[in-house]
PDB file of N, CA and C in Angstrom:
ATOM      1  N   UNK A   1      10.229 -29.735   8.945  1.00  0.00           N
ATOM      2  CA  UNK A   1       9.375 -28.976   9.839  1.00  0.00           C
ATOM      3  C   UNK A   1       9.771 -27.496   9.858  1.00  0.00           C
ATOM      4  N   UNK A   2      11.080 -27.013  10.131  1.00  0.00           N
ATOM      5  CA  UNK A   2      11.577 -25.734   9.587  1.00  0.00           C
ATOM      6  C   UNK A   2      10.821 -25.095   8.671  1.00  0.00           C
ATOM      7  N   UNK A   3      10.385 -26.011   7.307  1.00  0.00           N
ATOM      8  CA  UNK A   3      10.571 -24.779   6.063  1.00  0.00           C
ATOM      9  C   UNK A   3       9.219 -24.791   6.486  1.00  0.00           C
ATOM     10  N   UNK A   4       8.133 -25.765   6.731  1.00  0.00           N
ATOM     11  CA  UNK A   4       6.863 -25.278   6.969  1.00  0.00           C
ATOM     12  C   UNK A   4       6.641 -24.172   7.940  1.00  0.00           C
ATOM     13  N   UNK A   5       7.488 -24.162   9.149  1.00  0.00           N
ATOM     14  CA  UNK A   5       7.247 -22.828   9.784  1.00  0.00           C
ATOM     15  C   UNK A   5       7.637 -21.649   9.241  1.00  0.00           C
ATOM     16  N   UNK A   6       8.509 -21.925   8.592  1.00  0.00           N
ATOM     17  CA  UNK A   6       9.193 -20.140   7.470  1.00  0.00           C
ATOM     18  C   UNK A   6       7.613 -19.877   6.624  1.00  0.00           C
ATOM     19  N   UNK A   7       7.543 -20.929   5.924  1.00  0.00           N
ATOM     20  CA  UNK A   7       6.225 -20.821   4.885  1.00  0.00           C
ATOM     21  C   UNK A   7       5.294 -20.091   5.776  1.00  0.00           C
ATOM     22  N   UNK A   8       4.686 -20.633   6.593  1.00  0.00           N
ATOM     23  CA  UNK A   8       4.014 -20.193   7.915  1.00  0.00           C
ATOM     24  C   UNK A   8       3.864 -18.864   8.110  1.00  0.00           C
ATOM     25  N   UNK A   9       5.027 -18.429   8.162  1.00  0.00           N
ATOM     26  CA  UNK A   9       5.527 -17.409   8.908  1.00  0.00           C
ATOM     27  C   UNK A   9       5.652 -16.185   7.540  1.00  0.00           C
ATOM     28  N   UNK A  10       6.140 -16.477   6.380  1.00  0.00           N
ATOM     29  CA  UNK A  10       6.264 -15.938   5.190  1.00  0.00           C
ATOM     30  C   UNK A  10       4.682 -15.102   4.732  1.00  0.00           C
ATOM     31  N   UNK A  11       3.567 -16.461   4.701  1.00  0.00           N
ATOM     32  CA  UNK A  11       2.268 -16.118   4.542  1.00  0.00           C
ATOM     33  C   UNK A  11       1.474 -15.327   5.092  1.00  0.00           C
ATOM     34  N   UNK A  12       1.917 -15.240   6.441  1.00  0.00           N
ATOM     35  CA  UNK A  12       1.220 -14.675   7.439  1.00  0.00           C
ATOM     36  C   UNK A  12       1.692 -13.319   7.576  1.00  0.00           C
ATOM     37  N   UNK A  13       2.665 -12.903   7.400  1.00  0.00           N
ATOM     38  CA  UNK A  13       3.380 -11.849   7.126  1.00  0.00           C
ATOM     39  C   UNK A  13       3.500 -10.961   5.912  1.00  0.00           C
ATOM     40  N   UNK A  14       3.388 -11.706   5.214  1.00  0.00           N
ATOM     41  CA  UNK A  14       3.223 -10.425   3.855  1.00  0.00           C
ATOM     42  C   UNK A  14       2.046  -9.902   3.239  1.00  0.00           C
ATOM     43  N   UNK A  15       0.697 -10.204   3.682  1.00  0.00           N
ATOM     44  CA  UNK A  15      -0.216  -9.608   3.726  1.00  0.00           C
ATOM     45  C   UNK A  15      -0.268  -8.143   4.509  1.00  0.00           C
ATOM     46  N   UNK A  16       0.454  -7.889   5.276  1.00  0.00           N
ATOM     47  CA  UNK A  16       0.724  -6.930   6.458  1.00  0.00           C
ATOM     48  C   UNK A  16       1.497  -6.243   5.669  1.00  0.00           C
ATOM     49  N   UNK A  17       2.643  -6.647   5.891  1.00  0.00           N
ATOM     50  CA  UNK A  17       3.792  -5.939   4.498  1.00  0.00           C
ATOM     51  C   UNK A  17       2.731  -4.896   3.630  1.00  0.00           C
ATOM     52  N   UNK A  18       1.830  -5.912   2.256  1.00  0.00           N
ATOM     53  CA  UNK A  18       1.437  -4.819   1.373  1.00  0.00           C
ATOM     54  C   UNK A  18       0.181  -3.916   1.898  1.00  0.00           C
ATOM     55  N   UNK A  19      -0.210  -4.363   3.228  1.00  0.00           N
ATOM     56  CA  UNK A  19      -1.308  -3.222   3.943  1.00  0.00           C
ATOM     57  C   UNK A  19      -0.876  -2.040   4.407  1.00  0.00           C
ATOM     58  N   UNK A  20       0.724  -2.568   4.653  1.00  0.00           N
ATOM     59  CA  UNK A  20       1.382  -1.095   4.990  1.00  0.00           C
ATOM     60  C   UNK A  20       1.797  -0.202   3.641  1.00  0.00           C
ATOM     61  N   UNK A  21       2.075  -1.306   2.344  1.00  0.00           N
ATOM     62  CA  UNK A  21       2.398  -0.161   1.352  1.00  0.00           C
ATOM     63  C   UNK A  21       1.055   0.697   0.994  1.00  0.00           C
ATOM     64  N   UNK A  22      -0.035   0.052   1.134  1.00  0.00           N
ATOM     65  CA  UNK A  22      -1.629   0.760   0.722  1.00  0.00           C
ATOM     66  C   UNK A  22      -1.818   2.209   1.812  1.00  0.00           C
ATOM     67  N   UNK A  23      -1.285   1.480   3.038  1.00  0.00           N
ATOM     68  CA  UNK A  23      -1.699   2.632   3.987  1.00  0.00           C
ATOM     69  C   UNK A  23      -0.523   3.724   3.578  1.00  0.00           C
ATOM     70  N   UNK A  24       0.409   3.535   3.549  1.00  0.00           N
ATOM     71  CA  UNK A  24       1.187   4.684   3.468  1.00  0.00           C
ATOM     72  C   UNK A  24       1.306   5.562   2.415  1.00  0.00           C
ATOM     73  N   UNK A  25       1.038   4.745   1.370  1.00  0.00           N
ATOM     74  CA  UNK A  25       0.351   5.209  -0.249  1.00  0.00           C
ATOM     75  C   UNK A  25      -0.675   6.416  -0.112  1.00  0.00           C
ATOM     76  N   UNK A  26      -1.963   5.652   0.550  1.00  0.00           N
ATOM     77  CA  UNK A  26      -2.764   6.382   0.773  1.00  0.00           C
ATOM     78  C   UNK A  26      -2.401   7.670   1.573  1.00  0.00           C
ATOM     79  N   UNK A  27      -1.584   7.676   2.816  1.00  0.00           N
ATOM     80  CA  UNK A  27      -1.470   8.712   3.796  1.00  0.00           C
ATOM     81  C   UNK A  27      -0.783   9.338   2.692  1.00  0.00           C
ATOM     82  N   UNK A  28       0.470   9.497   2.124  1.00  0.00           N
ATOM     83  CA  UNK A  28       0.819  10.019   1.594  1.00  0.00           C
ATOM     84  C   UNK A  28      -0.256  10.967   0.437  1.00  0.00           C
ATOM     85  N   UNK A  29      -1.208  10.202  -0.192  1.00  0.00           N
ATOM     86  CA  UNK A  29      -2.076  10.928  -1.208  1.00  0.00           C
ATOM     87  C   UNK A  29      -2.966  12.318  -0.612  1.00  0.00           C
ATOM     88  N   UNK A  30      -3.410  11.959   0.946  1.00  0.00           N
ATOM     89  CA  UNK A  30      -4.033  12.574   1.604  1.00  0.00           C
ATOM     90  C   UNK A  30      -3.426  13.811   1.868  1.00  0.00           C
ATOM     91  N   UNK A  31      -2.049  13.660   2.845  1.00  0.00           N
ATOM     92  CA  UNK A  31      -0.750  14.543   2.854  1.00  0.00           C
ATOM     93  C   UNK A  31      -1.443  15.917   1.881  1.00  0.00           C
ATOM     94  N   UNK A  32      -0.922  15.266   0.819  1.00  0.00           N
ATOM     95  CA  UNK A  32      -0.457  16.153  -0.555  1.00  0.00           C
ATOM     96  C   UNK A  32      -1.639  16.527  -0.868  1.00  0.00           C
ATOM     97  N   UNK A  33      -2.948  16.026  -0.376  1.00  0.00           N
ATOM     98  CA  UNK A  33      -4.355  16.272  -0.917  1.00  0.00           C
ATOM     99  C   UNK A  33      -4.487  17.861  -0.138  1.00  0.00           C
ATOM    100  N   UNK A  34      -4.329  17.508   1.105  1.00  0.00           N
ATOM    101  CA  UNK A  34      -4.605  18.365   2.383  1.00  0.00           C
ATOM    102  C   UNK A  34      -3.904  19.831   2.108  1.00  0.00           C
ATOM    103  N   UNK A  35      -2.332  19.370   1.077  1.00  0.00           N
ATOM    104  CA  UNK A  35      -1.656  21.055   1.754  1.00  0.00           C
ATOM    105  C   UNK A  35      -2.082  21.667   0.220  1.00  0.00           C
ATOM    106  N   UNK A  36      -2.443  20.938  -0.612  1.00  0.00           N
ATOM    107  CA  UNK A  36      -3.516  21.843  -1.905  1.00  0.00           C
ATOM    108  C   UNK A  36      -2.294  20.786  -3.063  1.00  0.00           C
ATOM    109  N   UNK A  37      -2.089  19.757  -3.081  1.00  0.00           N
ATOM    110  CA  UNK A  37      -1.236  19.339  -3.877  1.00  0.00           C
ATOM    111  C   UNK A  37      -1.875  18.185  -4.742  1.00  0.00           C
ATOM    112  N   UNK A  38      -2.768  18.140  -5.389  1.00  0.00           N
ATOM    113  CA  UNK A  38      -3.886  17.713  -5.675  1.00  0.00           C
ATOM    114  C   UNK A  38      -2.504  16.551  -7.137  1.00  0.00           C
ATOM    115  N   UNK A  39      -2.292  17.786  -7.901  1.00  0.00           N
ATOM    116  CA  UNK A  39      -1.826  16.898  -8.855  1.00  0.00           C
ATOM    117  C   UNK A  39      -0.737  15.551  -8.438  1.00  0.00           C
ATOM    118  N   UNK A  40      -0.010  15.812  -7.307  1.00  0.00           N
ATOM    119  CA  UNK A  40       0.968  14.726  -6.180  1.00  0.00           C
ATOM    120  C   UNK A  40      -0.353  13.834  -5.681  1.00  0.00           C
ATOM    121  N   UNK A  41      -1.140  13.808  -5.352  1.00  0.00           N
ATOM    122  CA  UNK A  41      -2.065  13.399  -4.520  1.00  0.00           C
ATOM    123  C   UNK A  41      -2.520  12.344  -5.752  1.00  0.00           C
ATOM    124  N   UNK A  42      -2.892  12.488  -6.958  1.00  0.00           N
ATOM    125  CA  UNK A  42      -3.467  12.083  -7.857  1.00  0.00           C
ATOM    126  C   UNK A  42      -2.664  10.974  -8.232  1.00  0.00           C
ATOM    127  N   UNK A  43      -1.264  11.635  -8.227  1.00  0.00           N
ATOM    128  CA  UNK A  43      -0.094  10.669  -8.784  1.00  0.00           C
ATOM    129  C   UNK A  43       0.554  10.067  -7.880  1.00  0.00           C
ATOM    130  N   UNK A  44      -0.034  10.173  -6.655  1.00  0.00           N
ATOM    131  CA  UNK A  44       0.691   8.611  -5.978  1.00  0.00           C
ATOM    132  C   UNK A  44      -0.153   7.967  -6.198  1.00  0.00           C
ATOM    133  N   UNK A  45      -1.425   7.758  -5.946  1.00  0.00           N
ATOM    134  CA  UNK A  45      -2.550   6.937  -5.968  1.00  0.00           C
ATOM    135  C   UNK A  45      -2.554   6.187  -8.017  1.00  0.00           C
ATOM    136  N   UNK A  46      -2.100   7.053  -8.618  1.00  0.00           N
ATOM    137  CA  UNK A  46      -2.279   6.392  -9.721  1.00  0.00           C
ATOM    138  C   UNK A  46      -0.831   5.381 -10.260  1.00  0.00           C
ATOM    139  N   UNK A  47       0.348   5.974  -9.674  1.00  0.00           N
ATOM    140  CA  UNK A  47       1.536   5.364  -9.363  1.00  0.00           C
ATOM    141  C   UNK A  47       1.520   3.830  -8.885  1.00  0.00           C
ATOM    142  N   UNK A  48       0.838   3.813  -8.071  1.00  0.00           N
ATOM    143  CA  UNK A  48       0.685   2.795  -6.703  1.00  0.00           C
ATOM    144  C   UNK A  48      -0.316   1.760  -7.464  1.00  0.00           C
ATOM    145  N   UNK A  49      -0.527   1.646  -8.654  1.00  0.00           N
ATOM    146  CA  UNK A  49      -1.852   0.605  -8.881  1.00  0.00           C
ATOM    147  C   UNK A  49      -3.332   1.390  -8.320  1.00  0.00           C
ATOM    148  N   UNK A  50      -3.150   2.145  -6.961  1.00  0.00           N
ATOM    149  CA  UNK A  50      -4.725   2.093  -6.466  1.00  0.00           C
ATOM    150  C   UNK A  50      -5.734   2.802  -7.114  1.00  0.00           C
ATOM    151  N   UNK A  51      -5.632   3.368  -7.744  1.00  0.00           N
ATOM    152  CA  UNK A  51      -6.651   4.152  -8.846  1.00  0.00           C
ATOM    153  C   UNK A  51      -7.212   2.625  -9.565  1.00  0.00           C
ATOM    154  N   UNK A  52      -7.343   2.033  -9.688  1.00  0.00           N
ATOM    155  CA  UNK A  52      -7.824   0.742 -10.459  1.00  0.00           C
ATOM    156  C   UNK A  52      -8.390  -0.338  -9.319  1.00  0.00           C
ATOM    157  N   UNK A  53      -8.215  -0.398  -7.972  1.00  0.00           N
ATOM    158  CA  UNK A  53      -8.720  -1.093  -7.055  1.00  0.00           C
ATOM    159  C   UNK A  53     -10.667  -1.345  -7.314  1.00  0.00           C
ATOM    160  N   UNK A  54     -10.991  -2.116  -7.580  1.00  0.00           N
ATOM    161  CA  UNK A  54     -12.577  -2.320  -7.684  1.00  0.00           C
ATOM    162  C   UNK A  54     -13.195  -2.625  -8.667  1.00  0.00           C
ATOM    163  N   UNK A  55     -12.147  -2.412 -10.017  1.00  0.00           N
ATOM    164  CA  UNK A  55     -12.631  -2.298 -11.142  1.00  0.00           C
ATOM    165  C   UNK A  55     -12.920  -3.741 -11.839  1.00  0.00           C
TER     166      UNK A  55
END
């Protein structure tokens, strides 16, 4: 009964985990977008996988 609640608890949780690496990815791209840092801005987003999201 333990490991099913870890599992539980594992699943439910690391979806959150990589929403925070997307969000902070992103804030970060924005950041660097905002103070004129376009080529940083470009290269986290392409760093990060998210340049390919949809495709």
């Amino acid at each position: 009964m333990k490991r099913l609640r870890l599992a539980a608890l594992i699943a439910l949780t690391a979806p959150a985990a990589l929403a925070d690496d997307v969000t902070e990815t992103l804030q970060s791209a924005i950041e660097a977008y905002e103070t004129g840092d376009v080529k940083h801005a470009l290269e986290a987003i392409d760093y990060n996988g998210l340049s390919g999201i949809g495709r």
